[in-house]
Protein backbone atom coordinates (compact mmCIF):
# COMPACT_ATOMS: atom_id res chain seq x y z
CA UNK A 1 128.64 121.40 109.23
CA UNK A 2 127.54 121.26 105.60
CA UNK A 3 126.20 118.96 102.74
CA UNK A 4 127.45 118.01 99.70
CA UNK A 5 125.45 116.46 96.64
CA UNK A 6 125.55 113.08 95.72
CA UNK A 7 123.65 111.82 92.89
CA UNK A 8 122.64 107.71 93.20
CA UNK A 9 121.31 105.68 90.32
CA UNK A 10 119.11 103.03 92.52
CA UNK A 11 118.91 99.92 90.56
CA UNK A 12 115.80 100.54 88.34
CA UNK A 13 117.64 103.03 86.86
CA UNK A 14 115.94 106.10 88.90
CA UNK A 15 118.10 109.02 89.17
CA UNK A 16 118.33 110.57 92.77
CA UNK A 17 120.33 113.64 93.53
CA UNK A 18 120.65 113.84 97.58
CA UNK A 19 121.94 115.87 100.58
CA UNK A 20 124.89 114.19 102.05
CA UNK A 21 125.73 115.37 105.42
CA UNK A 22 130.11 115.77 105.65
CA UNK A 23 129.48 115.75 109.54
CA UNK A 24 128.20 112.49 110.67
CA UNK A 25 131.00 109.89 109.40
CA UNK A 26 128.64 108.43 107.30
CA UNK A 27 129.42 106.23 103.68
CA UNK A 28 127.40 105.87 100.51
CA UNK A 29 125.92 102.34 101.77
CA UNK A 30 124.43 104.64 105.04
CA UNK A 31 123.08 107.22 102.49
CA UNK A 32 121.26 104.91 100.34
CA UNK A 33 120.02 103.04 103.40
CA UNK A 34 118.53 106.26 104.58
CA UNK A 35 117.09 107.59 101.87
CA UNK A 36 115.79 104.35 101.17
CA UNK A 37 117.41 103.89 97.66
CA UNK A 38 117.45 99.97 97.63
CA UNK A 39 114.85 97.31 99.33
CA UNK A 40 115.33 96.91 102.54
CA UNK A 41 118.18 93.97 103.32
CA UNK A 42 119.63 93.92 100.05
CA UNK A 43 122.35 96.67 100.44
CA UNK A 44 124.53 96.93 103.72
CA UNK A 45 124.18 92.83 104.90
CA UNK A 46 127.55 93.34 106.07
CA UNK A 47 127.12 96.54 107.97
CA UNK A 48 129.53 98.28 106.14
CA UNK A 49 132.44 95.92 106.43
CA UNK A 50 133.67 95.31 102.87
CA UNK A 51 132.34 91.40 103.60
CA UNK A 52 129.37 90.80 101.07
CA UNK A 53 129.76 93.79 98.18
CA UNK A 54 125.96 94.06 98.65
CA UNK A 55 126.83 97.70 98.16
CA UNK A 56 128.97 97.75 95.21
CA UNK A 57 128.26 100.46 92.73
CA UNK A 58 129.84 102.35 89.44
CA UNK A 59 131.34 105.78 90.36
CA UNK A 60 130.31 107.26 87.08
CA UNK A 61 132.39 110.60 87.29
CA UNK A 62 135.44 108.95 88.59
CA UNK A 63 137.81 111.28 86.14
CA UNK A 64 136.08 114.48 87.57
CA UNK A 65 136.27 112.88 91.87
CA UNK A 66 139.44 111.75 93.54
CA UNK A 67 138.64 108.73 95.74
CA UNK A 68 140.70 107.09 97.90
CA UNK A 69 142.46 104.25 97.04
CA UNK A 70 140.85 100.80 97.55
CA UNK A 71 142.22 99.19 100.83
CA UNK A 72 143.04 95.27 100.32
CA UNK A 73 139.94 94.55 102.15
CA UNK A 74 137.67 96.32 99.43
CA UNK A 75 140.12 94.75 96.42
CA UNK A 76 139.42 91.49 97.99
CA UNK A 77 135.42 91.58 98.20
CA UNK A 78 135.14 93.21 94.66
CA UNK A 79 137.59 90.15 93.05
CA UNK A 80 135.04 88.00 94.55
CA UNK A 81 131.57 89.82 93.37
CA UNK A 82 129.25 89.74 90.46
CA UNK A 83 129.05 92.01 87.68
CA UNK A 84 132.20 93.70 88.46
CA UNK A 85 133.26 96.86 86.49
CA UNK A 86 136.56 98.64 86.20
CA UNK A 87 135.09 101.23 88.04
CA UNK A 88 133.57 99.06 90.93
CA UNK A 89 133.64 100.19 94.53
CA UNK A 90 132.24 99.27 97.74
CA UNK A 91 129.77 101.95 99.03
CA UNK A 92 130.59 101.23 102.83
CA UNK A 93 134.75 102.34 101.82
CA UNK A 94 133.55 105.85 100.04
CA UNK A 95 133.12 107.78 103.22
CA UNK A 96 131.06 111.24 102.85
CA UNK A 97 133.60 114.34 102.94
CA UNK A 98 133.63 117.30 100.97
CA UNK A 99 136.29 116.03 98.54
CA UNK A 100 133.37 113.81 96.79
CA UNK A 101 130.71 116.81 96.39
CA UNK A 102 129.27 116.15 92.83
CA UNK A 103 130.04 111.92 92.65
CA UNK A 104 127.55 110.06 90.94
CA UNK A 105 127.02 106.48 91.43
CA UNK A 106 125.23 103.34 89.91
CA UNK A 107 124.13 100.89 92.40
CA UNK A 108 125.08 97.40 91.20
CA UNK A 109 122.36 94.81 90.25
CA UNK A 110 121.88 92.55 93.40
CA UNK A 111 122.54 89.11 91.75
């Protein structure tokens, strides 16, 4: 068992630096949802099923994180979201392990 740090830019531009359990199976969409990083209902609709990109952020340090690779399933939701960015991903697909200790994220604007 053990946490990594994740640091989350909610979407009025508040910085949060957070315990991410490595143990539980969770994504970022779960850890913003339970910290409570984002109104309720507007992040997650889906339920973590790369179907609404209600949890689409920026992975800010992507250069200094390896990811995995978007899965056609995430490609597909992000072609069809707002405010897309190069560096666009679907929090529900970034799953918490200890490869991603130190990622920073943006949450997208909802609309």
């Amino acid at each position: 068992m053990s946490d990594v740090k994740i640091t989350i830019i909610d979407r009025n531009g508040t910085e949060h630096t957070v315990d991410a359990p490595t143990d539980m199976s969770m994504n970022i969409m779960e850890l913003v949802r339970a910290y409570e990083l984002a109104e309720e209902g507007t992040i997650g609709i889906c339920g973590g099923m790369a179907m609404c990109a209600s949890c689409q952020c920026y992975v800010l340090n992507e250069d200094e994180i390896t990811l995995p690779e978007k899965n056609p399933d995430e490609e597909a939701m992000l072609w069809e979201a707002f405010n897309v960015q190069e560096n666009s991903r679907l929090g529900c697909q970034i799953h918490i392990t200890n490869e991603i200790d130190g990622l920073k994220v943006q949450l997208a604007p909802e609309s």
